[in-house]
C-alpha atoms as a PDB file:
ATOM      1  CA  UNK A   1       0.000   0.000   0.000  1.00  0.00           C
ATOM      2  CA  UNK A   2       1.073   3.643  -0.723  1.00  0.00           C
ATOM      3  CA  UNK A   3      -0.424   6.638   0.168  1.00  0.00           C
ATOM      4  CA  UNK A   4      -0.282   9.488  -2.600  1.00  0.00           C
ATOM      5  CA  UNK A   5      -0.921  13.212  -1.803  1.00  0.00           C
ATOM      6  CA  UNK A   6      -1.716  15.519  -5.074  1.00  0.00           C
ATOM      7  CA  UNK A   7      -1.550  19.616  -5.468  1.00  0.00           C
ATOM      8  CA  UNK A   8      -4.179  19.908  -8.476  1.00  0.00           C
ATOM      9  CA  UNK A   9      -4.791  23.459 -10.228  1.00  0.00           C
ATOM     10  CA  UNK A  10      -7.789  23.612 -12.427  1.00  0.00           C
ATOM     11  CA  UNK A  11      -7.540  27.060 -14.388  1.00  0.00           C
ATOM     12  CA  UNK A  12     -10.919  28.764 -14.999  1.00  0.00           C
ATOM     13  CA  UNK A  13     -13.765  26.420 -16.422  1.00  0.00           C
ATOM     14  CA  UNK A  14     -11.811  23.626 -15.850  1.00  0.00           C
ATOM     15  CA  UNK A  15     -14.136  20.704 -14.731  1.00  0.00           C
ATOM     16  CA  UNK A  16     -13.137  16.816 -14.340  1.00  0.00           C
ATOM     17  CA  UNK A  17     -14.970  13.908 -16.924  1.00  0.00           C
ATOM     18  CA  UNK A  18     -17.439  11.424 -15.390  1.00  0.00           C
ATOM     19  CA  UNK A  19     -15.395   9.141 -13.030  1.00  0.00           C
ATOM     20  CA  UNK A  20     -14.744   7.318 -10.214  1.00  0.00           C
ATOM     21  CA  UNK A  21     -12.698   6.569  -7.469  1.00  0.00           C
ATOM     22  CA  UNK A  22     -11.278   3.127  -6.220  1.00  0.00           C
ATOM     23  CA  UNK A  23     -11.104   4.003  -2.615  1.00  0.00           C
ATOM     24  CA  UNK A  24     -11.887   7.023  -0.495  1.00  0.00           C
ATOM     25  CA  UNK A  25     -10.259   9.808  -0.908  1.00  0.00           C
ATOM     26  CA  UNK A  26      -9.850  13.184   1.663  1.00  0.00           C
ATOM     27  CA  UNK A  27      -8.932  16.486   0.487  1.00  0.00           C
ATOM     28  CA  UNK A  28      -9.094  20.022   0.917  1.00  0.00           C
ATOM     29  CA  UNK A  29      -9.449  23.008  -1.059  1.00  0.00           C
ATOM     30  CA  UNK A  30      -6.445  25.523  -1.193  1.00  0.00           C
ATOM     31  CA  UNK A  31      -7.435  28.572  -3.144  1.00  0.00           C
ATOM     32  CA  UNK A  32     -10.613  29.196  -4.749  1.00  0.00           C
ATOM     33  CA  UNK A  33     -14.156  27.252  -5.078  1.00  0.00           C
ATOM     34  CA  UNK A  34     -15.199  23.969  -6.478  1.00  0.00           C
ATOM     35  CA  UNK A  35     -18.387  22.349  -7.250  1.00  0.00           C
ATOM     36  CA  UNK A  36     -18.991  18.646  -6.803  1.00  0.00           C
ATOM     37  CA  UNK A  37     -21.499  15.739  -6.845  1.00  0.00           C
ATOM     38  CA  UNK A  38     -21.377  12.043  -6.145  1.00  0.00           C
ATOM     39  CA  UNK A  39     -23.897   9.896  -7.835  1.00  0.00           C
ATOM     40  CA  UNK A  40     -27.462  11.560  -8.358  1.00  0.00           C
ATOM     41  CA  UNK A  41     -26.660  14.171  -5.084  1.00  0.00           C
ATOM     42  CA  UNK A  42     -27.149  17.887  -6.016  1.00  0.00           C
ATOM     43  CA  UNK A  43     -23.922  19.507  -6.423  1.00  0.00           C
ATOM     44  CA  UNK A  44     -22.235  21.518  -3.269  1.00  0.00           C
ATOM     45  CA  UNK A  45     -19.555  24.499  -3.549  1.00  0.00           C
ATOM     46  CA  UNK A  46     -16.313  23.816  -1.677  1.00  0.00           C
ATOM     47  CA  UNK A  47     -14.890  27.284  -0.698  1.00  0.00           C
ATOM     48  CA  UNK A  48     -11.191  27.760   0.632  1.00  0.00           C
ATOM     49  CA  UNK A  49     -10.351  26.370   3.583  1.00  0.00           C
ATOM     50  CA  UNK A  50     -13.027  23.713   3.806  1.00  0.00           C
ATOM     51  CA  UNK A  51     -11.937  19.823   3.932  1.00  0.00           C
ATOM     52  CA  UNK A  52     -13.711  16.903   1.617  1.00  0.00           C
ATOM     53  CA  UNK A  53     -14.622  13.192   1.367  1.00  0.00           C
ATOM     54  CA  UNK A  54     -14.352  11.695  -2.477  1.00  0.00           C
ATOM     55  CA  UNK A  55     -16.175   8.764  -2.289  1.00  0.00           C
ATOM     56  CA  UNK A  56     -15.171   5.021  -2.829  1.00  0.00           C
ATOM     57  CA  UNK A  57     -16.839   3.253  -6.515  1.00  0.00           C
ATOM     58  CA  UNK A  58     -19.744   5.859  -6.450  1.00  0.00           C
ATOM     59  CA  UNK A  59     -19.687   8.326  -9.764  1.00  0.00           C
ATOM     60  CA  UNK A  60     -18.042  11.417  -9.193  1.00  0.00           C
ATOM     61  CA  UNK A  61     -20.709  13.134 -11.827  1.00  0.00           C
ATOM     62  CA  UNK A  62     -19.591  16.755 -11.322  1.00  0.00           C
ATOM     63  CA  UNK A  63     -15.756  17.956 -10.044  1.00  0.00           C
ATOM     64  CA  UNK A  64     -15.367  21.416 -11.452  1.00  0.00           C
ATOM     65  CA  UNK A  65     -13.810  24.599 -10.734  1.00  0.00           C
ATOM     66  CA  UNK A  66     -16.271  26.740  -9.795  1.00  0.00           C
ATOM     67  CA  UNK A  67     -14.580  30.529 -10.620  1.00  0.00           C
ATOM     68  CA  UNK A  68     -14.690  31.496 -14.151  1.00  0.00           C
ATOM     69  CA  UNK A  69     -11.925  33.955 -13.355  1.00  0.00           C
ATOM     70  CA  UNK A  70      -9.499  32.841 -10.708  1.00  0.00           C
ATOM     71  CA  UNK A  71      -8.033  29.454 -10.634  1.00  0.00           C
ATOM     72  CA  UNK A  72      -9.102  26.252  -8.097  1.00  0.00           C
ATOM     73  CA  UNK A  73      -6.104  24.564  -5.945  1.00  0.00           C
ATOM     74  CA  UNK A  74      -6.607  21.616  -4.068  1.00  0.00           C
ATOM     75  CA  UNK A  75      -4.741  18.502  -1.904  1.00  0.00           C
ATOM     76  CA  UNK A  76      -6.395  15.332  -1.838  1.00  0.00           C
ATOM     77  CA  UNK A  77      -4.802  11.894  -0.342  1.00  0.00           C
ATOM     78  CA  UNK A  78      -5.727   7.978  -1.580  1.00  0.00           C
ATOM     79  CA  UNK A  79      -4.111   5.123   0.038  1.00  0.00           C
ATOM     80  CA  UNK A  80      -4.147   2.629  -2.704  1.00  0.00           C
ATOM     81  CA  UNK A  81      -2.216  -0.772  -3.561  1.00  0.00           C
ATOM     82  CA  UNK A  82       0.995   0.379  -5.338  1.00  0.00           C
ATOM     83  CA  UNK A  83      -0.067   0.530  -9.069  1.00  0.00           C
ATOM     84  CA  UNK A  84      -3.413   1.341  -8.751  1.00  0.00           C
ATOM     85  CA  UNK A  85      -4.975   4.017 -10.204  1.00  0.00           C
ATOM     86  CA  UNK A  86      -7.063   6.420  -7.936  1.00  0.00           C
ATOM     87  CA  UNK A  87      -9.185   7.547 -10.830  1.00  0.00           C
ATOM     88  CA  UNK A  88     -11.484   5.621 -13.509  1.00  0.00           C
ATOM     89  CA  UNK A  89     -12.764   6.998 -16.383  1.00  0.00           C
ATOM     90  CA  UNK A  90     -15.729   4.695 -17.959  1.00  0.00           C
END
Protein backbone atom coordinates (compact mmCIF):
# COMPACT_ATOMS: atom_id res chain seq x y z
CA UNK A 1 0.00 0.00 0.00
CA UNK A 2 1.07 3.64 -0.72
CA UNK A 3 -0.42 6.64 0.17
CA UNK A 4 -0.28 9.49 -2.60
CA UNK A 5 -0.92 13.21 -1.80
CA UNK A 6 -1.72 15.52 -5.07
CA UNK A 7 -1.55 19.62 -5.47
CA UNK A 8 -4.18 19.91 -8.48
CA UNK A 9 -4.79 23.46 -10.23
CA UNK A 10 -7.79 23.61 -12.43
CA UNK A 11 -7.54 27.06 -14.39
CA UNK A 12 -10.92 28.76 -15.00
CA UNK A 13 -13.77 26.42 -16.42
CA UNK A 14 -11.81 23.63 -15.85
CA UNK A 15 -14.14 20.70 -14.73
CA UNK A 16 -13.14 16.82 -14.34
CA UNK A 17 -14.97 13.91 -16.92
CA UNK A 18 -17.44 11.42 -15.39
CA UNK A 19 -15.39 9.14 -13.03
CA UNK A 20 -14.74 7.32 -10.21
CA UNK A 21 -12.70 6.57 -7.47
CA UNK A 22 -11.28 3.13 -6.22
CA UNK A 23 -11.10 4.00 -2.62
CA UNK A 24 -11.89 7.02 -0.49
CA UNK A 25 -10.26 9.81 -0.91
CA UNK A 26 -9.85 13.18 1.66
CA UNK A 27 -8.93 16.49 0.49
CA UNK A 28 -9.09 20.02 0.92
CA UNK A 29 -9.45 23.01 -1.06
CA UNK A 30 -6.45 25.52 -1.19
CA UNK A 31 -7.44 28.57 -3.14
CA UNK A 32 -10.61 29.20 -4.75
CA UNK A 33 -14.16 27.25 -5.08
CA UNK A 34 -15.20 23.97 -6.48
CA UNK A 35 -18.39 22.35 -7.25
CA UNK A 36 -18.99 18.65 -6.80
CA UNK A 37 -21.50 15.74 -6.85
CA UNK A 38 -21.38 12.04 -6.14
CA UNK A 39 -23.90 9.90 -7.83
CA UNK A 40 -27.46 11.56 -8.36
CA UNK A 41 -26.66 14.17 -5.08
CA UNK A 42 -27.15 17.89 -6.02
CA UNK A 43 -23.92 19.51 -6.42
CA UNK A 44 -22.24 21.52 -3.27
CA UNK A 45 -19.55 24.50 -3.55
CA UNK A 46 -16.31 23.82 -1.68
CA UNK A 47 -14.89 27.28 -0.70
CA UNK A 48 -11.19 27.76 0.63
CA UNK A 49 -10.35 26.37 3.58
CA UNK A 50 -13.03 23.71 3.81
CA UNK A 51 -11.94 19.82 3.93
CA UNK A 52 -13.71 16.90 1.62
CA UNK A 53 -14.62 13.19 1.37
CA UNK A 54 -14.35 11.69 -2.48
CA UNK A 55 -16.17 8.76 -2.29
CA UNK A 56 -15.17 5.02 -2.83
CA UNK A 57 -16.84 3.25 -6.51
CA UNK A 58 -19.74 5.86 -6.45
CA UNK A 59 -19.69 8.33 -9.76
CA UNK A 60 -18.04 11.42 -9.19
CA UNK A 61 -20.71 13.13 -11.83
CA UNK A 62 -19.59 16.76 -11.32
CA UNK A 63 -15.76 17.96 -10.04
CA UNK A 64 -15.37 21.42 -11.45
CA UNK A 65 -13.81 24.60 -10.73
CA UNK A 66 -16.27 26.74 -9.80
CA UNK A 67 -14.58 30.53 -10.62
CA UNK A 68 -14.69 31.50 -14.15
CA UNK A 69 -11.92 33.95 -13.35
CA UNK A 70 -9.50 32.84 -10.71
CA UNK A 71 -8.03 29.45 -10.63
CA UNK A 72 -9.10 26.25 -8.10
CA UNK A 73 -6.10 24.56 -5.94
CA UNK A 74 -6.61 21.62 -4.07
CA UNK A 75 -4.74 18.50 -1.90
CA UNK A 76 -6.39 15.33 -1.84
CA UNK A 77 -4.80 11.89 -0.34
CA UNK A 78 -5.73 7.98 -1.58
CA UNK A 79 -4.11 5.12 0.04
CA UNK A 80 -4.15 2.63 -2.70
CA UNK A 81 -2.22 -0.77 -3.56
CA UNK A 82 0.99 0.38 -5.34
CA UNK A 83 -0.07 0.53 -9.07
CA UNK A 84 -3.41 1.34 -8.75
CA UNK A 85 -4.98 4.02 -10.20
CA UNK A 86 -7.06 6.42 -7.94
CA UNK A 87 -9.18 7.55 -10.83
CA UNK A 88 -11.48 5.62 -13.51
CA UNK A 89 -12.76 7.00 -16.38
CA UNK A 90 -15.73 4.70 -17.96
Amino acid sequence: METRIYLITFAPGTAAPLHHHPVEGIGYIVEGKARSAFGTDAPVTLFAGQGFRDQAMTAHTVFANADARKPLKFLVAYTVRKGTPVMEVP
